[in-house]
C-alpha atoms as a PDB file:
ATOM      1  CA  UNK A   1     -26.838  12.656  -3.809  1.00  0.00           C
ATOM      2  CA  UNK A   2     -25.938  14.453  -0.903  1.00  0.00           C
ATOM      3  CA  UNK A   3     -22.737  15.631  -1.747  1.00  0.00           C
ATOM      4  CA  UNK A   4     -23.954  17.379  -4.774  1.00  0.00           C
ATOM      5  CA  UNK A   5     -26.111  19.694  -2.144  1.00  0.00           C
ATOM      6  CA  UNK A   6     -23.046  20.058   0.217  1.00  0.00           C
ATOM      7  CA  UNK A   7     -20.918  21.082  -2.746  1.00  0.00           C
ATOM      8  CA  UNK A   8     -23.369  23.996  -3.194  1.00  0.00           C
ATOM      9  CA  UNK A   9     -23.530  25.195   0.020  1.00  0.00           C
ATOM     10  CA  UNK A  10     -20.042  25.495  -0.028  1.00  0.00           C
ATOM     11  CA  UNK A  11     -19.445  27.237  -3.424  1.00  0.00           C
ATOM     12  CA  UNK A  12     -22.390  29.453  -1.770  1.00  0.00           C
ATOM     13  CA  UNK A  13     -20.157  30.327   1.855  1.00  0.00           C
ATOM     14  CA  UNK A  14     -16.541  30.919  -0.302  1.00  0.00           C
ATOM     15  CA  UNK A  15     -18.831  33.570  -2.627  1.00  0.00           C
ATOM     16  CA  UNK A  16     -19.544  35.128   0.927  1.00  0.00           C
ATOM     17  CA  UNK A  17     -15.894  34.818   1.449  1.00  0.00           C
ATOM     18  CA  UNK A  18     -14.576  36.332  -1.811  1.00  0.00           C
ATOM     19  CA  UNK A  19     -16.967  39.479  -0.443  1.00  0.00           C
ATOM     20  CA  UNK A  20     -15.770  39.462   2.933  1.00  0.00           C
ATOM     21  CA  UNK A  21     -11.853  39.750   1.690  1.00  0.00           C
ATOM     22  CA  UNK A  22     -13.189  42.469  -0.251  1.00  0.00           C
ATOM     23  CA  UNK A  23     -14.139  44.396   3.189  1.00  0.00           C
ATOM     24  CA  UNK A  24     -10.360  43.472   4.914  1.00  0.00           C
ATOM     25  CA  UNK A  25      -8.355  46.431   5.821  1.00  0.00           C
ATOM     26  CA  UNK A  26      -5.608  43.793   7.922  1.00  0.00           C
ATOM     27  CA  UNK A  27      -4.747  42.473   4.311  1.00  0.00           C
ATOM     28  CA  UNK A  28      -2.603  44.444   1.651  1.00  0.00           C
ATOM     29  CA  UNK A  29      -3.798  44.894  -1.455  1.00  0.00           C
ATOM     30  CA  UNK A  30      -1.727  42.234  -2.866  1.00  0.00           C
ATOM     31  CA  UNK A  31      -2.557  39.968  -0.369  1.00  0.00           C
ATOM     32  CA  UNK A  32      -6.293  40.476  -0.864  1.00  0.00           C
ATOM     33  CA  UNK A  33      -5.957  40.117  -4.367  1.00  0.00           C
ATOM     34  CA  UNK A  34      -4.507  36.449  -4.195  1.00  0.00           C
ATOM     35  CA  UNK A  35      -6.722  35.458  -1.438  1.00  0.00           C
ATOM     36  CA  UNK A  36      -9.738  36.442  -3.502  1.00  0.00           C
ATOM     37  CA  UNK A  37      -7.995  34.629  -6.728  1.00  0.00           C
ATOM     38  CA  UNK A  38      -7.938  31.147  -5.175  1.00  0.00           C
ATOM     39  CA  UNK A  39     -11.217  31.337  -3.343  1.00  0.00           C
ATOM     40  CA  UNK A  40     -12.897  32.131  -6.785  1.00  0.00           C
ATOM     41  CA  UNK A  41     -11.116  29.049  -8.115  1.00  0.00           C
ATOM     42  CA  UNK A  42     -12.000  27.017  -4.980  1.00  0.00           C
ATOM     43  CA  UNK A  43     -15.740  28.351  -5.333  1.00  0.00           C
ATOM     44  CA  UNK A  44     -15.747  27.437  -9.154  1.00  0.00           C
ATOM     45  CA  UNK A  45     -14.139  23.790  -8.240  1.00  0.00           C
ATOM     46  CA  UNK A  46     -16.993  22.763  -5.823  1.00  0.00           C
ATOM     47  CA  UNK A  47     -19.524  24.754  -8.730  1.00  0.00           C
ATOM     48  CA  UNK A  48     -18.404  21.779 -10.858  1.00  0.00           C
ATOM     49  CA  UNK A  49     -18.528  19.251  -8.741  1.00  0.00           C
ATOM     50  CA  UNK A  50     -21.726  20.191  -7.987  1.00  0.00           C
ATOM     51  CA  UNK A  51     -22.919  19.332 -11.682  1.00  0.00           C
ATOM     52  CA  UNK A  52     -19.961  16.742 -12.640  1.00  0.00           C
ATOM     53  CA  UNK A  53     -19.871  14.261  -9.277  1.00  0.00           C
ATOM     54  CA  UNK A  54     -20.409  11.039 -10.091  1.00  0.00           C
ATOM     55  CA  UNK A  55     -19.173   9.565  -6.339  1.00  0.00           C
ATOM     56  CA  UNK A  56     -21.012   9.587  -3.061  1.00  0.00           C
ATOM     57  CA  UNK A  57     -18.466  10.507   0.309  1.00  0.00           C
ATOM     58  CA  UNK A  58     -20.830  12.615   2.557  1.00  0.00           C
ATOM     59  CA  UNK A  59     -18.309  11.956   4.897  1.00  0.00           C
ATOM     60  CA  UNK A  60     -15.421  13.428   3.125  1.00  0.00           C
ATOM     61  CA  UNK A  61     -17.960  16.229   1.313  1.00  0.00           C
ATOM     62  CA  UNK A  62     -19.025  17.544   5.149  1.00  0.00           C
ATOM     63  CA  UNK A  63     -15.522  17.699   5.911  1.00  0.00           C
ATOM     64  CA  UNK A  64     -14.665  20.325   3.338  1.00  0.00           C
ATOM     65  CA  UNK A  65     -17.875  22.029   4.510  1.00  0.00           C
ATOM     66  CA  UNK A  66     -16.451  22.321   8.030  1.00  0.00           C
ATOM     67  CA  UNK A  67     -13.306  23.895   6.326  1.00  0.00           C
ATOM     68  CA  UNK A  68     -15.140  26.100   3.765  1.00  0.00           C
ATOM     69  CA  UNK A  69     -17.139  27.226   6.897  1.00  0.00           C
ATOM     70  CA  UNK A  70     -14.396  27.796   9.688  1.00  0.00           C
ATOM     71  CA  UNK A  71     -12.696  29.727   6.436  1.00  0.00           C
ATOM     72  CA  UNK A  72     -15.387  32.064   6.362  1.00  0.00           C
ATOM     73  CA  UNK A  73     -15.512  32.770  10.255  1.00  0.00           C
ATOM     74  CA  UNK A  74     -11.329  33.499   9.918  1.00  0.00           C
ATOM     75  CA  UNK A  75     -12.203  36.209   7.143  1.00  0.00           C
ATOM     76  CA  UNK A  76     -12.673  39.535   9.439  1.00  0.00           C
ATOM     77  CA  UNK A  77      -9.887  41.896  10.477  1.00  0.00           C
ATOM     78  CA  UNK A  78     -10.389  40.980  13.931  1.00  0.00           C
ATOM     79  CA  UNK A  79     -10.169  37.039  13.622  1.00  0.00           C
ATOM     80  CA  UNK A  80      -7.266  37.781  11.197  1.00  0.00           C
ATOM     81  CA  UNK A  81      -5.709  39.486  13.923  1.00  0.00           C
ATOM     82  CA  UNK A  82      -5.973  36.803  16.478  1.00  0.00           C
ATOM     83  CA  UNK A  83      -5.071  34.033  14.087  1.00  0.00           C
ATOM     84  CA  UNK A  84      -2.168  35.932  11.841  1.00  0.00           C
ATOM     85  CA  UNK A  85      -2.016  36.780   8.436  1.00  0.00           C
ATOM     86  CA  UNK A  86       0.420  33.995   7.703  1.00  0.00           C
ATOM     87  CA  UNK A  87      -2.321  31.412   9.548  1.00  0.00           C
ATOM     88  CA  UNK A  88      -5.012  32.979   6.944  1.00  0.00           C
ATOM     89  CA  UNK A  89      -3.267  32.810   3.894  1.00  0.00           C
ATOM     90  CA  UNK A  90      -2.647  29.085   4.567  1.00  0.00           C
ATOM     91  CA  UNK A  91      -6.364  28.357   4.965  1.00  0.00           C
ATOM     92  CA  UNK A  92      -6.924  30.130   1.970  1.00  0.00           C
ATOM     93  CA  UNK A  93      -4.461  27.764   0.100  1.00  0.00           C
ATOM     94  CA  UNK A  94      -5.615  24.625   1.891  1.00  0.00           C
ATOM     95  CA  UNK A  95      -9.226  25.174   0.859  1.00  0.00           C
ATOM     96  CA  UNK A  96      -8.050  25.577  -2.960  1.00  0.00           C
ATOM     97  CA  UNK A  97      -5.925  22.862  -2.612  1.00  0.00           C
ATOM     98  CA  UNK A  98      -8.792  20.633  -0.855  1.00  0.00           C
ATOM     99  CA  UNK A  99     -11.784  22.075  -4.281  1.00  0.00           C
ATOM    100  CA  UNK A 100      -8.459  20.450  -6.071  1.00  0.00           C
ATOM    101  CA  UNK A 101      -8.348  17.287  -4.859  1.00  0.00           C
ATOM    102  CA  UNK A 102     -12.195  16.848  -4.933  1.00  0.00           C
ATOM    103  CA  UNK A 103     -12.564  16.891  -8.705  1.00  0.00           C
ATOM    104  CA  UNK A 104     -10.322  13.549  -8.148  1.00  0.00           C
ATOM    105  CA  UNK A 105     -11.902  12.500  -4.729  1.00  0.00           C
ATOM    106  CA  UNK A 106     -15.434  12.645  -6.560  1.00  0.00           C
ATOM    107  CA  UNK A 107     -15.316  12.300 -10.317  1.00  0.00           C
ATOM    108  CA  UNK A 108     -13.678   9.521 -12.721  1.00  0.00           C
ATOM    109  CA  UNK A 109     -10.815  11.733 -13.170  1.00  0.00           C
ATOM    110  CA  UNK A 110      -9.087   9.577 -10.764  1.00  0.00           C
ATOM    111  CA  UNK A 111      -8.459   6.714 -13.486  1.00  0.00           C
ATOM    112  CA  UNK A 112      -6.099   9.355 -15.268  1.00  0.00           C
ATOM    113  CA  UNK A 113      -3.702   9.355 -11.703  1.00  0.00           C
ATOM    114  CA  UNK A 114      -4.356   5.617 -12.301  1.00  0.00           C
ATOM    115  CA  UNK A 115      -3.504   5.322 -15.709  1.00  0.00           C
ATOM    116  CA  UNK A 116      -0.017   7.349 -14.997  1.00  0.00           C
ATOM    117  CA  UNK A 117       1.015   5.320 -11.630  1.00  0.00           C
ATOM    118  CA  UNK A 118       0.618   1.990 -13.840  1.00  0.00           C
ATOM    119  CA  UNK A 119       2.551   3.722 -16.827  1.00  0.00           C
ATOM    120  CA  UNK A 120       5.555   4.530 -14.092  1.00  0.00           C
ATOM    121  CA  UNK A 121       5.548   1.268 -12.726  1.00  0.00           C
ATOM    122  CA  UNK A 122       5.876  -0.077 -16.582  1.00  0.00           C
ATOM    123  CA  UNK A 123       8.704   2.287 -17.449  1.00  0.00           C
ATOM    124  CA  UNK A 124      10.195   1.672 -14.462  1.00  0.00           C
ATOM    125  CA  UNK A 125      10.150  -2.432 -15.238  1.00  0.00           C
ATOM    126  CA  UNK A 126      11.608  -1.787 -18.295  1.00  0.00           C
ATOM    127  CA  UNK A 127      14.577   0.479 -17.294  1.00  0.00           C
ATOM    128  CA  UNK A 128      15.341  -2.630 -14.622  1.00  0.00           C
ATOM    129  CA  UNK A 129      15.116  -4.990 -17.255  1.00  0.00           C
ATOM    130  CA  UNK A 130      17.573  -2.307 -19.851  1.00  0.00           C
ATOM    131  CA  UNK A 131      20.087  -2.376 -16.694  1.00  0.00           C
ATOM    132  CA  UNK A 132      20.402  -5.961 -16.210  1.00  0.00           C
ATOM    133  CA  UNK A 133      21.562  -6.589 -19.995  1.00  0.00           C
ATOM    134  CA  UNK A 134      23.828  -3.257 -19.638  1.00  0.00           C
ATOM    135  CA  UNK A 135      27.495  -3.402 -18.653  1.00  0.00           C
ATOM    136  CA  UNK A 136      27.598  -3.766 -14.892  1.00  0.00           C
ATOM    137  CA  UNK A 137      28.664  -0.189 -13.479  1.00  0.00           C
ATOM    138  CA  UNK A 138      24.891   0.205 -14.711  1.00  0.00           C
ATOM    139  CA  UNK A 139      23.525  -2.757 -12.402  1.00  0.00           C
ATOM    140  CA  UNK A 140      25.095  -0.197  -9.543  1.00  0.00           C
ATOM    141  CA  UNK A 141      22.429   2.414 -10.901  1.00  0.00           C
ATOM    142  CA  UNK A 142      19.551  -0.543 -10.610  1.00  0.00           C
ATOM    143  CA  UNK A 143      20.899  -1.056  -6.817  1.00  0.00           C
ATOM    144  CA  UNK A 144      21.308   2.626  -6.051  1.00  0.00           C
ATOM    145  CA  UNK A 145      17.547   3.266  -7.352  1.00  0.00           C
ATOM    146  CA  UNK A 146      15.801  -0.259  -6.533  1.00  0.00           C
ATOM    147  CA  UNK A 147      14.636   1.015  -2.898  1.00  0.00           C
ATOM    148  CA  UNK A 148      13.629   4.246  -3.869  1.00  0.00           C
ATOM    149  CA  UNK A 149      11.510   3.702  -6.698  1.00  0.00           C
ATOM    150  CA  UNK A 150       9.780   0.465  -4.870  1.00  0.00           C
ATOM    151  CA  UNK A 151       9.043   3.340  -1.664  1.00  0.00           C
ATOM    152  CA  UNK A 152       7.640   5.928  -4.575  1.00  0.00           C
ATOM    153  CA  UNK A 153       5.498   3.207  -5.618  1.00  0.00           C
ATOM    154  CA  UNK A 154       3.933   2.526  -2.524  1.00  0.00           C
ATOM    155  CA  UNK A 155       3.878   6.392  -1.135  1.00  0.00           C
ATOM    156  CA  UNK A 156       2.413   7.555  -5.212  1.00  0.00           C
ATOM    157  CA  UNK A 157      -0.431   4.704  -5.129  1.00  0.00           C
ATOM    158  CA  UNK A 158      -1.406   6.579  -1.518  1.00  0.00           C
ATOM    159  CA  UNK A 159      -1.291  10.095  -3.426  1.00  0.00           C
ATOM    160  CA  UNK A 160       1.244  11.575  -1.527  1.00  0.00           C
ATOM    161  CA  UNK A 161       2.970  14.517  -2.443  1.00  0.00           C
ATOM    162  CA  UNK A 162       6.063  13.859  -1.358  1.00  0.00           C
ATOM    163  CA  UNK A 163       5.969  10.860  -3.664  1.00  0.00           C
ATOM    164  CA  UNK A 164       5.342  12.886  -6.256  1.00  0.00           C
ATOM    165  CA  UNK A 165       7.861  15.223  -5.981  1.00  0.00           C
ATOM    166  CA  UNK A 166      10.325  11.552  -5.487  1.00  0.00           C
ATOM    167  CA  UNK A 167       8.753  10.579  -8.489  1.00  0.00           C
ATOM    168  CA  UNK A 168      10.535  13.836 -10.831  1.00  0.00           C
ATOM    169  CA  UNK A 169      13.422  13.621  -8.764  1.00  0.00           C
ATOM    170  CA  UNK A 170      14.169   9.768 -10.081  1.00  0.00           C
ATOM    171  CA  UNK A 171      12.601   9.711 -13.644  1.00  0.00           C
ATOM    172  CA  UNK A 172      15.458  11.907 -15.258  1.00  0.00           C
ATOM    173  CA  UNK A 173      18.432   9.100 -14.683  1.00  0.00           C
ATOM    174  CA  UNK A 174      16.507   6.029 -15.982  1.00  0.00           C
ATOM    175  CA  UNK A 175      15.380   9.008 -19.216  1.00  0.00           C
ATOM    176  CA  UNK A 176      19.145   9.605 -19.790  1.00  0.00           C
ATOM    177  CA  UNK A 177      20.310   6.380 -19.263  1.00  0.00           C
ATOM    178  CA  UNK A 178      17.210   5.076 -21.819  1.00  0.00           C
ATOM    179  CA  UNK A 179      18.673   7.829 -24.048  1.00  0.00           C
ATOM    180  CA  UNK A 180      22.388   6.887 -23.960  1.00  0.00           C
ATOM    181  CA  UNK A 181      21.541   2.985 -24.506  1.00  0.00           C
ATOM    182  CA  UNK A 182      19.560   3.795 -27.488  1.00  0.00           C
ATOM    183  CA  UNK A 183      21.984   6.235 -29.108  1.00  0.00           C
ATOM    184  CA  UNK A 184      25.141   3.378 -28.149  1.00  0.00           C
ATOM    185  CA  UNK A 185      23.092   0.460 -29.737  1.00  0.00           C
ATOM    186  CA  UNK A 186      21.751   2.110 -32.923  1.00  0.00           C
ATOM    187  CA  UNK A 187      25.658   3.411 -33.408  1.00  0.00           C
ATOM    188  CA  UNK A 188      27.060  -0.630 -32.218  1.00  0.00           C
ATOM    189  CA  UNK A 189      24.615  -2.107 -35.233  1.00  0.00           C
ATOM    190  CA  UNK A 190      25.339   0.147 -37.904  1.00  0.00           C
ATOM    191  CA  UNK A 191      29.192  -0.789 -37.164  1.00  0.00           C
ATOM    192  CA  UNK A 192      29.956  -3.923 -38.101  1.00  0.00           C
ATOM    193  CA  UNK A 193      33.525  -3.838 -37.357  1.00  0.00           C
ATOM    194  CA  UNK A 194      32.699  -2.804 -33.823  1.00  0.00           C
ATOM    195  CA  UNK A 195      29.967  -5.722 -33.893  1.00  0.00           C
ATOM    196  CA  UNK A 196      32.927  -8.347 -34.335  1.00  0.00           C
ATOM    197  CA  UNK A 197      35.402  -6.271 -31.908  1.00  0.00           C
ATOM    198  CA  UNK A 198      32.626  -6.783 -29.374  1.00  0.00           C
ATOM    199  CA  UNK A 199      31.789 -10.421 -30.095  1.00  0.00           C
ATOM    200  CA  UNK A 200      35.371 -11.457 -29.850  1.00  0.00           C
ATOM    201  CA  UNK A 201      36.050  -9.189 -26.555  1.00  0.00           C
ATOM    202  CA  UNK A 202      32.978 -11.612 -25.161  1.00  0.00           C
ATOM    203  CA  UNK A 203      33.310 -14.586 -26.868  1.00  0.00           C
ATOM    204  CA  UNK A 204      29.711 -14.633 -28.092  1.00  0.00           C
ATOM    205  CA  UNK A 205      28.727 -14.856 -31.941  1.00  0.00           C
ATOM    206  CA  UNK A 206      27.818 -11.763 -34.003  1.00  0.00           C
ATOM    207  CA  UNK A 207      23.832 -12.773 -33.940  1.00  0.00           C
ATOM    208  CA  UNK A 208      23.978 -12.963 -30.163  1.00  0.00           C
ATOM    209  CA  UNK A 209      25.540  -9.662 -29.800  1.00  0.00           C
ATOM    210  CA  UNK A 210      23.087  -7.816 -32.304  1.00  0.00           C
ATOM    211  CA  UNK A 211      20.271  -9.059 -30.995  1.00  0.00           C
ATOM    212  CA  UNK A 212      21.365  -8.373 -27.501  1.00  0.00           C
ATOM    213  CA  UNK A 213      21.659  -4.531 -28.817  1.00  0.00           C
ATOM    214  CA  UNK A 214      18.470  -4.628 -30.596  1.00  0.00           C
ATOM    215  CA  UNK A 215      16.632  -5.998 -27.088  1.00  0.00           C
ATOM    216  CA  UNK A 216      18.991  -3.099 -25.293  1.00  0.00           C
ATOM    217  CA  UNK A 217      17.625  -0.381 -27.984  1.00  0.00           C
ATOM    218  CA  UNK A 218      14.022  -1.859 -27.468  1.00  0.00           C
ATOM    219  CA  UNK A 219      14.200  -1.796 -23.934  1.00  0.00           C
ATOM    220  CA  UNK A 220      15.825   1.387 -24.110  1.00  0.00           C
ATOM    221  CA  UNK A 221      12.443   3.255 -26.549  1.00  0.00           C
ATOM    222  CA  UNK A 222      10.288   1.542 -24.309  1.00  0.00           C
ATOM    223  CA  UNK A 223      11.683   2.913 -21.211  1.00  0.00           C
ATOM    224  CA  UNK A 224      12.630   6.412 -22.385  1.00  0.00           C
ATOM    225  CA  UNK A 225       8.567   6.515 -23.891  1.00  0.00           C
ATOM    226  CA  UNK A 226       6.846   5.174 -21.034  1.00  0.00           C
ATOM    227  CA  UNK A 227       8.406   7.406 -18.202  1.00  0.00           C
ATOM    228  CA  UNK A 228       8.308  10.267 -20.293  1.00  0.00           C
ATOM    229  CA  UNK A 229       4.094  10.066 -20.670  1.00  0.00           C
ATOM    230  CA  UNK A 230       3.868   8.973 -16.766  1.00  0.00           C
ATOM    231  CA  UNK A 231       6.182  12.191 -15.997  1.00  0.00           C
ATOM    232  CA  UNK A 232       3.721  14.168 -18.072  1.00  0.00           C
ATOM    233  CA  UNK A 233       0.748  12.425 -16.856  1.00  0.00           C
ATOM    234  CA  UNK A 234       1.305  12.773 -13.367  1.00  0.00           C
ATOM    235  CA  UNK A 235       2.512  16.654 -13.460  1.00  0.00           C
ATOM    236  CA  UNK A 236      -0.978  17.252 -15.414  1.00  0.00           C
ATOM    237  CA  UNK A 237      -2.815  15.713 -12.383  1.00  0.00           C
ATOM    238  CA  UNK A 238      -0.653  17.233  -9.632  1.00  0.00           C
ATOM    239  CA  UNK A 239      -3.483  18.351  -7.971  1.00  0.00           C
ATOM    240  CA  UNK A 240      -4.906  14.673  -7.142  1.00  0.00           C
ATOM    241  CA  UNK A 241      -1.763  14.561  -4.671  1.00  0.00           C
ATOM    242  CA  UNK A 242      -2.115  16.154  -1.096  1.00  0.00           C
END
């Protein structure tokens, strides 16, 4: 394939980069040190890729070569200059960040981001479904979260990172609330006197009301489970997001 050859060429032009930094006297120390860090992870990415890609994109593959190459024209004290340090440092993150998103771009890792999208759309589906048998101050929640979670689906199926960050901003209240309806309906069924207060207060039988805080502490471990992986899932592919 011919992405496999333009992955070597660039892990080839960011080793001439790591020895150009090495020559910078614009650059502190420290500054030179953590340039020369992520280009050797950058280099190492595309190294992999290199041995590991199992997708075809010359498109997409030239495109990083364009970066990896206009990276290494920007590495000399008087280009630095021109451009500014700040400017430099930012290509130096965007071509890590860009080796970062190609392991997912060109490899099967991509069915892991996959995997955890579906698992938050599950968990999500199931907190709804915990809200709508919860008291209603909780359906307020469901309406308070309903359009933000729908627009985190969309933006997170487009790997955006702003729809990841949305995505660790939300899970925490459905988590809690999971937690609380759990904790509420194991304590409810292994009180029968509270059981009958509770049937009585809603004029439904005592089998109606366990079962509804069995499906509530079901719905509740499902929930508090599935969002809990996807969280974890999605942090430990962070990198697939630009």
């Amino acid at each position: 394939m011919r992405s496999i050859e333009i992955f070597k060429e660039i892990a080839e032009i960011l080793e001439n980069v790591e020895e150009r930094i090495e020559r910078l006297k614009l650059l502190d120390p420290k500054d030179k040190e953590k340039a020369a860090k992520k280009i050797k992870e950058a280099r190492k990415n595309f190294l992999e890729l290199s041995n590991e890609s199992t997708v075809e994109n010359e498109e997409l593959a030239n495109f990083f070569l364009k970066r990896a190459m206009r990276l290494k024209t920007s590495t000399t004290d008087k280009n630095i200059e021109k451009i500014g340090k700040k400017s430099y440092m930012r290509s130096v993150d965007e071509i890590l960040k860009f080796s970062r998103v190609a392991m997912y771009e060109f490899t099967d890792r991509i069915k892991e981001v996959l995997k955890g999208y579906r698992i938050y759309a599950l968990g999500m589906m199931f907190f709804f479904m915990l809200c709508g048998v919860l008291p209603a101050s909780f359906k307020v929640v469901t309406l308070f979260l309903l359009v933000p979670v729908l627009f985190s689906l969309w933006t997170l199926k487009k790997r955006r990172y702003l729809a990841l960050m949305s995505v660790f901003i939300l899970i925490p209240l459905p988590i809690i609330i999971g937690i609380l309806a759990i904790g509420n309906g194991v304590h409810a069924i292994t009180n029968p006197a509270m059981l009958q207060e509770i049937a009585e207060s809603m004029a439904k039988s005592l089998t109606f009301i366990k079962a509804l805080f069995i499906l509530t502490i079901a719905l509740g471990a499902l929930e508090v489970a599935l969002l809990s992986y996807a969280a974890y899932m999605l942090y430990k592919h962070r990198h697939a997001f630009l």
